[in-house]
PDB file of N, CA and C in Angstrom:
ATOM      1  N   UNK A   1      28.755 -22.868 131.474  1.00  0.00           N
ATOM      2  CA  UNK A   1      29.922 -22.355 132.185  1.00  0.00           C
ATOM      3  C   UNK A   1      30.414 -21.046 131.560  1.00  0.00           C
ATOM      4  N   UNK A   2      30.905 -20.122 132.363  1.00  0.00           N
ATOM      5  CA  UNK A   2      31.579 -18.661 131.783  1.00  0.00           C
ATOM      6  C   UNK A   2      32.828 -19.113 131.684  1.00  0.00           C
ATOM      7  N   UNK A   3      33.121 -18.990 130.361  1.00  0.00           N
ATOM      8  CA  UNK A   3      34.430 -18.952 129.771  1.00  0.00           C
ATOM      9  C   UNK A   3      35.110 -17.358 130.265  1.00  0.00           C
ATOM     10  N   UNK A   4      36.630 -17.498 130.489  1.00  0.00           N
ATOM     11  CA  UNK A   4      37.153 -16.298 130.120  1.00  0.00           C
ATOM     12  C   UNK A   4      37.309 -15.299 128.929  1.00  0.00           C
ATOM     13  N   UNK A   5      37.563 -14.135 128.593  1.00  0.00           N
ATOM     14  CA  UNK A   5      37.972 -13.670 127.386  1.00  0.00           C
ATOM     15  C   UNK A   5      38.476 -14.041 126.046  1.00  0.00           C
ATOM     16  N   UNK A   6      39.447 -15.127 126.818  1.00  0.00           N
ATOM     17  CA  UNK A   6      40.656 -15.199 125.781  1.00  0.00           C
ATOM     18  C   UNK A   6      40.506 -16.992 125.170  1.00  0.00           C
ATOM     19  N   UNK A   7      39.307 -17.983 126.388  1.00  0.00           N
ATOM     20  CA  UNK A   7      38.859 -19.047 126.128  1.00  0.00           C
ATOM     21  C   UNK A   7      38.114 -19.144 124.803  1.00  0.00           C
ATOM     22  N   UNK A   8      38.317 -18.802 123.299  1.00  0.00           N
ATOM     23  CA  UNK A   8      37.664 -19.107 122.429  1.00  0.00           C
ATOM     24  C   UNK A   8      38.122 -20.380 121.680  1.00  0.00           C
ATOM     25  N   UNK A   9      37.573 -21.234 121.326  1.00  0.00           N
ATOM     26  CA  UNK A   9      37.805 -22.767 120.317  1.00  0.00           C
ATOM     27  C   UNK A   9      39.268 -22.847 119.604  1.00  0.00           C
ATOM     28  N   UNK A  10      39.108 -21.740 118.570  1.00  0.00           N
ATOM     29  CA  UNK A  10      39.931 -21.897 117.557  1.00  0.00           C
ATOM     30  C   UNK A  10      40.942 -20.414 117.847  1.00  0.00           C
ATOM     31  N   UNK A  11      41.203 -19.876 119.170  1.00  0.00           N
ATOM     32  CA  UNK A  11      42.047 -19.075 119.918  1.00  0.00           C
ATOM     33  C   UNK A  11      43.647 -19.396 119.689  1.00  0.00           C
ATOM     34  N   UNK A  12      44.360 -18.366 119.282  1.00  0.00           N
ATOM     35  CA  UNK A  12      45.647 -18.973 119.380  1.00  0.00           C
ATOM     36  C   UNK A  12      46.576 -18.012 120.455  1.00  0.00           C
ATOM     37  N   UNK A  13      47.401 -18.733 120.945  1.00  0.00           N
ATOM     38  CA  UNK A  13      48.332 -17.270 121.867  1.00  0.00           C
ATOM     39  C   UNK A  13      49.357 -16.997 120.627  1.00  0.00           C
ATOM     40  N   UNK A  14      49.479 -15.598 121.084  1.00  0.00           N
ATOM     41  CA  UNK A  14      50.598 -15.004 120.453  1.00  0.00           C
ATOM     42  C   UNK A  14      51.832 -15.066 121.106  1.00  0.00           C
ATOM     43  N   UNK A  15      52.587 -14.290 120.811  1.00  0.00           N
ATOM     44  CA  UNK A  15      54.020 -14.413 121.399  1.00  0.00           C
ATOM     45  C   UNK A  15      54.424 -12.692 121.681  1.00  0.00           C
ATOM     46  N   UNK A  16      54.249 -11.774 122.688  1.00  0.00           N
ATOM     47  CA  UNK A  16      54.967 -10.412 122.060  1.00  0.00           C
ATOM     48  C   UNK A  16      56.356 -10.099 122.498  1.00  0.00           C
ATOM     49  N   UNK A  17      56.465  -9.621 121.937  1.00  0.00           N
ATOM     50  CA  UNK A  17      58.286  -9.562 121.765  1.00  0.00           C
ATOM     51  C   UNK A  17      58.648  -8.112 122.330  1.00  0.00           C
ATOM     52  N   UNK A  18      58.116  -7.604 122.843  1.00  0.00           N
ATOM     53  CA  UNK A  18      58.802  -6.465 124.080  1.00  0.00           C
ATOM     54  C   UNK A  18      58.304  -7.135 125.482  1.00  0.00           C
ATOM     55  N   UNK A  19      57.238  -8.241 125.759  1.00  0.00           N
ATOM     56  CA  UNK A  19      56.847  -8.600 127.272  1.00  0.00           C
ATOM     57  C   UNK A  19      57.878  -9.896 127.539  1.00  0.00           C
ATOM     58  N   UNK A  20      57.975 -10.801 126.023  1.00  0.00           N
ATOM     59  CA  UNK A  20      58.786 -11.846 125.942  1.00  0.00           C
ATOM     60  C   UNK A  20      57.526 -12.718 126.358  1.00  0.00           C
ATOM     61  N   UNK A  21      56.498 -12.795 126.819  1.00  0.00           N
ATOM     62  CA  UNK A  21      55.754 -13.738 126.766  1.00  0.00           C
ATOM     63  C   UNK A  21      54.357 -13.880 125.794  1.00  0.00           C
ATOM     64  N   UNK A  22      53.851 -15.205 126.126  1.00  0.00           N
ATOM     65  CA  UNK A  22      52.450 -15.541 125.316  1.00  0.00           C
ATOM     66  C   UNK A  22      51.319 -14.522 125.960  1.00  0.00           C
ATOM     67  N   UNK A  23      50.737 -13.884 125.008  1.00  0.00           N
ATOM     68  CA  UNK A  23      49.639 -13.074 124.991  1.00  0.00           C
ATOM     69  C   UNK A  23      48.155 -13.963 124.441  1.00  0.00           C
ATOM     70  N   UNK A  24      47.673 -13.652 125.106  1.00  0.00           N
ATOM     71  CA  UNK A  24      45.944 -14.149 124.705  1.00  0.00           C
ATOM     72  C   UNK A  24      45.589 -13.073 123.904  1.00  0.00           C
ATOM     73  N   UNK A  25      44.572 -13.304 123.115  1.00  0.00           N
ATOM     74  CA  UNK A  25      43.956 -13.205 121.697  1.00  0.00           C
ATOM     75  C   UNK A  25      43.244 -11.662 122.328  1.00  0.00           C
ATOM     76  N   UNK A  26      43.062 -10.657 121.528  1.00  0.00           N
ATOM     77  CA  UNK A  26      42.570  -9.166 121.907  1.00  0.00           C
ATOM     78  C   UNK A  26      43.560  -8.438 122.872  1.00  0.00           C
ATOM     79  N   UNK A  27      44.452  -9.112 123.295  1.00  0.00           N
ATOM     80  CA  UNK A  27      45.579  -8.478 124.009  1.00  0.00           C
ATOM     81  C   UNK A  27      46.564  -7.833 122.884  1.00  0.00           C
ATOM     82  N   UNK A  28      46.561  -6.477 123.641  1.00  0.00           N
ATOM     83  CA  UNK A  28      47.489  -5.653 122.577  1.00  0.00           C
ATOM     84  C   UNK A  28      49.199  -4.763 123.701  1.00  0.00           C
ATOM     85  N   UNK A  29      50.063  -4.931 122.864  1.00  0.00           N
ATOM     86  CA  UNK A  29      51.066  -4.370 123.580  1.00  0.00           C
ATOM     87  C   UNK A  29      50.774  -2.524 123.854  1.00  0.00           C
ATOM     88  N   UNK A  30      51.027  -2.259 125.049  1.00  0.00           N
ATOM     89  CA  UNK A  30      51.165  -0.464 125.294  1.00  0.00           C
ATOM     90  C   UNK A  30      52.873  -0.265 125.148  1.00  0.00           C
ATOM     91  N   UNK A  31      53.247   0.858 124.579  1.00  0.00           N
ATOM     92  CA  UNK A  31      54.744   0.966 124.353  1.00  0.00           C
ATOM     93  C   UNK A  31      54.829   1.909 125.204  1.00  0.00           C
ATOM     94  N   UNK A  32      53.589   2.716 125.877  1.00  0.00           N
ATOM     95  CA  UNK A  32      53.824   3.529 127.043  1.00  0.00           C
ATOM     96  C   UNK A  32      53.781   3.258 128.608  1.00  0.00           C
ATOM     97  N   UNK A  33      53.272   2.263 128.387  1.00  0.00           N
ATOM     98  CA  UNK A  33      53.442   1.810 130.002  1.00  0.00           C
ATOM     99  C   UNK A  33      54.362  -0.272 129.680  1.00  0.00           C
ATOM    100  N   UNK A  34      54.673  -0.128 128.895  1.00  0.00           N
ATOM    101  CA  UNK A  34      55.367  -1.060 128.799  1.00  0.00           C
ATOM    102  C   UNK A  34      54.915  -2.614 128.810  1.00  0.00           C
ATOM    103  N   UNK A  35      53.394  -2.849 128.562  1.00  0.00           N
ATOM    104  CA  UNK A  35      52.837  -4.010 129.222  1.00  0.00           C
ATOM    105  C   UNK A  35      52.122  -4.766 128.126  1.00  0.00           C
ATOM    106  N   UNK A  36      51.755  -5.904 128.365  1.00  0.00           N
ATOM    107  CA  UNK A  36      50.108  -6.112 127.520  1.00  0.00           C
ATOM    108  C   UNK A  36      48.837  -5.938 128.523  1.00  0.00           C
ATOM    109  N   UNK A  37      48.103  -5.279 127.497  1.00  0.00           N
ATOM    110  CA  UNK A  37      46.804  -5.104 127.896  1.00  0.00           C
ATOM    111  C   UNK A  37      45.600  -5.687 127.272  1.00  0.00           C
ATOM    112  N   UNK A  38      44.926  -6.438 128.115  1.00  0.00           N
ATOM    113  CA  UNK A  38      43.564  -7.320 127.591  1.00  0.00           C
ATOM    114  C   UNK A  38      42.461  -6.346 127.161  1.00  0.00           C
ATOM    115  N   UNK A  39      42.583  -6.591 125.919  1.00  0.00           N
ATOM    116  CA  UNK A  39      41.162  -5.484 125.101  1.00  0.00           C
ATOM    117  C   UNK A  39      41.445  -3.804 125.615  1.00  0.00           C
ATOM    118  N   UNK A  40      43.228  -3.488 124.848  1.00  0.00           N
ATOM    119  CA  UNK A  40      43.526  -2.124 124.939  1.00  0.00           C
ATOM    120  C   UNK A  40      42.368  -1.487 124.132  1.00  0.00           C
ATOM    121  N   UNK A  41      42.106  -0.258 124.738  1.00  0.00           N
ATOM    122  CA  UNK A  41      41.558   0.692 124.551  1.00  0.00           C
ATOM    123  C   UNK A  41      42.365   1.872 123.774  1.00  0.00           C
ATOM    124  N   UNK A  42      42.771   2.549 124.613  1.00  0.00           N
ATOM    125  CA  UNK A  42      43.988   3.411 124.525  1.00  0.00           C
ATOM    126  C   UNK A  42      44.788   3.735 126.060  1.00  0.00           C
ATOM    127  N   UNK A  43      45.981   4.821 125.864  1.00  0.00           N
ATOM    128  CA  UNK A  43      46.373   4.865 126.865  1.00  0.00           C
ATOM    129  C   UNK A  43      45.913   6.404 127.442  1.00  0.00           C
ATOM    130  N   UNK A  44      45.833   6.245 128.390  1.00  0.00           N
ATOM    131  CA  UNK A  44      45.328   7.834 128.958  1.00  0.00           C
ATOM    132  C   UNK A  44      46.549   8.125 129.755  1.00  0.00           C
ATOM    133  N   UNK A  45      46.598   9.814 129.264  1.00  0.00           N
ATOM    134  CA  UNK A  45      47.559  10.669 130.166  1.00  0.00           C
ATOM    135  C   UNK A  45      47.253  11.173 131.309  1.00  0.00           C
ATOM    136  N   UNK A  46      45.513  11.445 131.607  1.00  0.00           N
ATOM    137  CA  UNK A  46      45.002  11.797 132.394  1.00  0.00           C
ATOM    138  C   UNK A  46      44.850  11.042 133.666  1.00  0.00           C
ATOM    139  N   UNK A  47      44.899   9.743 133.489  1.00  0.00           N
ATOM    140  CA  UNK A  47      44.974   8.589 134.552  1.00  0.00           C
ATOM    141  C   UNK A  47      46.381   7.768 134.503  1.00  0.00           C
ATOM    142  N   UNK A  48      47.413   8.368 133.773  1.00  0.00           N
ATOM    143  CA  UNK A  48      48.463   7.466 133.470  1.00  0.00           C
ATOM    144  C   UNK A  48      48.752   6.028 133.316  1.00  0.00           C
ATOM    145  N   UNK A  49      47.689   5.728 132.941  1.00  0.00           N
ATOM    146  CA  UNK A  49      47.620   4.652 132.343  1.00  0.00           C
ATOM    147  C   UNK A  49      47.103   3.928 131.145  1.00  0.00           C
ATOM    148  N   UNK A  50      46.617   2.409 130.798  1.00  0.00           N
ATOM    149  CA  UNK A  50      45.858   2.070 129.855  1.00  0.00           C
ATOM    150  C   UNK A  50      44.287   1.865 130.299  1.00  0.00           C
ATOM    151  N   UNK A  51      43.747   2.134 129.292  1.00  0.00           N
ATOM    152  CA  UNK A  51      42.232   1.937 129.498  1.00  0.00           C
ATOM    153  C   UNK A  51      42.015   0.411 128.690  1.00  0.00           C
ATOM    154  N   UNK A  52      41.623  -0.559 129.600  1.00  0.00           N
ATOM    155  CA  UNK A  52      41.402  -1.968 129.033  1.00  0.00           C
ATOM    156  C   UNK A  52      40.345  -2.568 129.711  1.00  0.00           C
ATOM    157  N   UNK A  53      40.658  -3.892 129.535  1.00  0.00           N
ATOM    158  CA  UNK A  53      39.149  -4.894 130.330  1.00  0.00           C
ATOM    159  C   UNK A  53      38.913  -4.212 131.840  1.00  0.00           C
ATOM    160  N   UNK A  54      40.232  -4.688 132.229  1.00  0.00           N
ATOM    161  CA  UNK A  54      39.922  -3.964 134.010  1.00  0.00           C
ATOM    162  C   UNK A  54      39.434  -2.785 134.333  1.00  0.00           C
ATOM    163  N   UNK A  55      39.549  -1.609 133.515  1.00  0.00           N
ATOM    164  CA  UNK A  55      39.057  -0.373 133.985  1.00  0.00           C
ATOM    165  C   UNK A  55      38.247   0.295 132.837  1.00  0.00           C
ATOM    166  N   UNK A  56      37.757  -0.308 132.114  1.00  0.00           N
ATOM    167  CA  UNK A  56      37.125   0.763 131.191  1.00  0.00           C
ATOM    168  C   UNK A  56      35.873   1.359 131.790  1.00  0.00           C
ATOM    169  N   UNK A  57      35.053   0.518 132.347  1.00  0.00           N
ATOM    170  CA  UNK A  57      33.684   1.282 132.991  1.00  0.00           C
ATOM    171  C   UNK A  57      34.075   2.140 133.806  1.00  0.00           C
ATOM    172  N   UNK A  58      34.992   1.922 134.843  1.00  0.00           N
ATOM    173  CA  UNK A  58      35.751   2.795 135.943  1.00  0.00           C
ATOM    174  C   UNK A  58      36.218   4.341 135.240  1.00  0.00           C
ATOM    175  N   UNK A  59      36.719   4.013 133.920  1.00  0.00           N
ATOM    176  CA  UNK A  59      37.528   5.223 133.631  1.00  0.00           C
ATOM    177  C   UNK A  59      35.786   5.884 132.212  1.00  0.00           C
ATOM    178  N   UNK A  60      34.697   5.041 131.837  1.00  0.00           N
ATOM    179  CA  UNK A  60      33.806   6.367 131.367  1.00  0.00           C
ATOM    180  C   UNK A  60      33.186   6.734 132.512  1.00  0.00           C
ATOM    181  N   UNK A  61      33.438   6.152 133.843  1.00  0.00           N
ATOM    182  CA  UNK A  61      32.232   6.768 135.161  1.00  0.00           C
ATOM    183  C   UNK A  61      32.782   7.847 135.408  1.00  0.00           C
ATOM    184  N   UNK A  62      34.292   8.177 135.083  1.00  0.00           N
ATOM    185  CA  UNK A  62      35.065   9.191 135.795  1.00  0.00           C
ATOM    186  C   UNK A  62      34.595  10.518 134.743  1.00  0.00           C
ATOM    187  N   UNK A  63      34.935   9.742 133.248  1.00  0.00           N
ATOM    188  CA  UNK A  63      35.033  11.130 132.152  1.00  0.00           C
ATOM    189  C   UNK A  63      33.849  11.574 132.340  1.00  0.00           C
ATOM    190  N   UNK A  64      32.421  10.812 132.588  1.00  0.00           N
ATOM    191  CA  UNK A  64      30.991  11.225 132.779  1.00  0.00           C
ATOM    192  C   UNK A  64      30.949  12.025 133.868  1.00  0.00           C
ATOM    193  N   UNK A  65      31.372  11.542 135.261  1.00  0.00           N
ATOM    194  CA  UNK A  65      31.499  13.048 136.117  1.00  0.00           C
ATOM    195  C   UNK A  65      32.094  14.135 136.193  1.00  0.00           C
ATOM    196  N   UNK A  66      33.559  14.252 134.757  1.00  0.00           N
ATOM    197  CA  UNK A  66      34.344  15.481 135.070  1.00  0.00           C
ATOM    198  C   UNK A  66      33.443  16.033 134.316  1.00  0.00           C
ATOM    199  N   UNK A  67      32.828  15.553 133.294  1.00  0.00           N
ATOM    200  CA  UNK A  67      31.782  16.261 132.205  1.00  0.00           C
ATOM    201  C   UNK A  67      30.747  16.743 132.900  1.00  0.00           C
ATOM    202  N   UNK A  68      30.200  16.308 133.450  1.00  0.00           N
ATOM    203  CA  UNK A  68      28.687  16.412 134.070  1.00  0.00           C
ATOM    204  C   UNK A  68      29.243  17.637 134.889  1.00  0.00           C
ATOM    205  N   UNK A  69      30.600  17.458 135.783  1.00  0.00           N
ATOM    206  CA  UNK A  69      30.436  19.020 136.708  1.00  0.00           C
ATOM    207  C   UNK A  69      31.393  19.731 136.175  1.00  0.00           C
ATOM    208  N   UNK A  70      31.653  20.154 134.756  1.00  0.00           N
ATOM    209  CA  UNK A  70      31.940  20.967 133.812  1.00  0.00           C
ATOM    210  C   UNK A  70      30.834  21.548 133.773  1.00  0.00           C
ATOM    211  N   UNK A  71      30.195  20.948 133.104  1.00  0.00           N
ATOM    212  CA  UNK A  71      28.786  21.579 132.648  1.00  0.00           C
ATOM    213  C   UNK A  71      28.108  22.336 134.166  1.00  0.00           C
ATOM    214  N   UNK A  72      27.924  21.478 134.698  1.00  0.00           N
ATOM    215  CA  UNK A  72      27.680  22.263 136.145  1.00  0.00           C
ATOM    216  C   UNK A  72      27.877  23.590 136.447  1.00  0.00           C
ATOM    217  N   UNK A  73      29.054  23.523 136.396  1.00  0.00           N
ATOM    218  CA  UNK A  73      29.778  25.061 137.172  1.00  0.00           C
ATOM    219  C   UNK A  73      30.322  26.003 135.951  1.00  0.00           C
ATOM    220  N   UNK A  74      29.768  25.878 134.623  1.00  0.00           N
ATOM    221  CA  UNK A  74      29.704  26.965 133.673  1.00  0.00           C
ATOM    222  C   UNK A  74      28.129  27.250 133.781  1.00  0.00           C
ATOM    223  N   UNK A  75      27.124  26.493 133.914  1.00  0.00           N
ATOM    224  CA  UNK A  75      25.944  27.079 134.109  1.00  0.00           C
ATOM    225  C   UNK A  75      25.845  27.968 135.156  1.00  0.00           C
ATOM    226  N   UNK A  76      26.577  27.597 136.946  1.00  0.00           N
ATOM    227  CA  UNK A  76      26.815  28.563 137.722  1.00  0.00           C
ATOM    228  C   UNK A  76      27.299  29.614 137.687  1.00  0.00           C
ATOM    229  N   UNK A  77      28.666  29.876 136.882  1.00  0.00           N
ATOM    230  CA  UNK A  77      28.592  30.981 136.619  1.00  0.00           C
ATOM    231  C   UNK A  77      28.191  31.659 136.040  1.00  0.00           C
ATOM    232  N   UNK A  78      27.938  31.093 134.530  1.00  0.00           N
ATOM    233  CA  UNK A  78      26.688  31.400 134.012  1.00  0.00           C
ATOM    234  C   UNK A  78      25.782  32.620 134.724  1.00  0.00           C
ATOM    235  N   UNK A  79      24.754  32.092 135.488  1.00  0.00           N
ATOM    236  CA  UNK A  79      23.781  32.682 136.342  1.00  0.00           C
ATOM    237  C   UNK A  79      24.293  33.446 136.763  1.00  0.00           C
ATOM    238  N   UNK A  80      25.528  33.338 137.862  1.00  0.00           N
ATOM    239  CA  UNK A  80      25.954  34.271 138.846  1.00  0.00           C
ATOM    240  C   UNK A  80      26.418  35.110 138.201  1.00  0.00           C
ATOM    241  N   UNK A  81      26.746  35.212 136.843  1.00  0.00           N
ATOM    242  CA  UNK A  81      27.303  36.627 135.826  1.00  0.00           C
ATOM    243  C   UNK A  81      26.161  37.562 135.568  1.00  0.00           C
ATOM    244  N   UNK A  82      25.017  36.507 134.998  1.00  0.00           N
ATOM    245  CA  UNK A  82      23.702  37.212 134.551  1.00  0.00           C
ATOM    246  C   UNK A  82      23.052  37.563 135.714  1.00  0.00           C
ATOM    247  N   UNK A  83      23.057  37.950 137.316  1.00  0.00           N
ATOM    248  CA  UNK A  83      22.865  38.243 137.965  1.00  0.00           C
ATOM    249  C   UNK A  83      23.174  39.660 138.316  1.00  0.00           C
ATOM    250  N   UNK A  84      24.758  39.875 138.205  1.00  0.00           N
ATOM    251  CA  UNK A  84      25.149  41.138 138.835  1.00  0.00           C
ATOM    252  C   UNK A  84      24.672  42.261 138.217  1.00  0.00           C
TER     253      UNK A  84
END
């Protein structure tokens, strides 16, 4: 059977004291968006939010395409400079 995240044996909940409730185990408080987050990452300004369980693949697919057409369109101009 697939256990959840936070289903480990000897797992304890925490308690956090800005949500007021029990937190599962790898859950960390954000003081910027005010929440707990399951397996915080960090928080991004760029997406205004936290990067955690729910979105982390979502948010390197994004940084991999702003990168990828960075690189892109300095090679274009690139060329189109060494052209004129």
């Amino acid at each position: 059977p697939v256990h959840p995240p936070w289903a480990y044996r000897d797992a304890r909940l925490r308690f956090c004291q800005q949500c007021r409730v029990f937190k599962p185990p790898r859950c960390h408080h954000c003081s910027s968006c005010n929440a707990c987050v399951l397996k915080l990452d960090h928080h991004c300004l760029f997406i205004n939010g936290c990067v955690g369980y729910a979105n982390h693949k979502p948010f390197v697919v994004c940084v991999a395409y702003a990168t990828t057409t960075a690189v892109v369109s300095l090679c274009v101009h690139a060329l189109r400079a060494a052209h004129w």
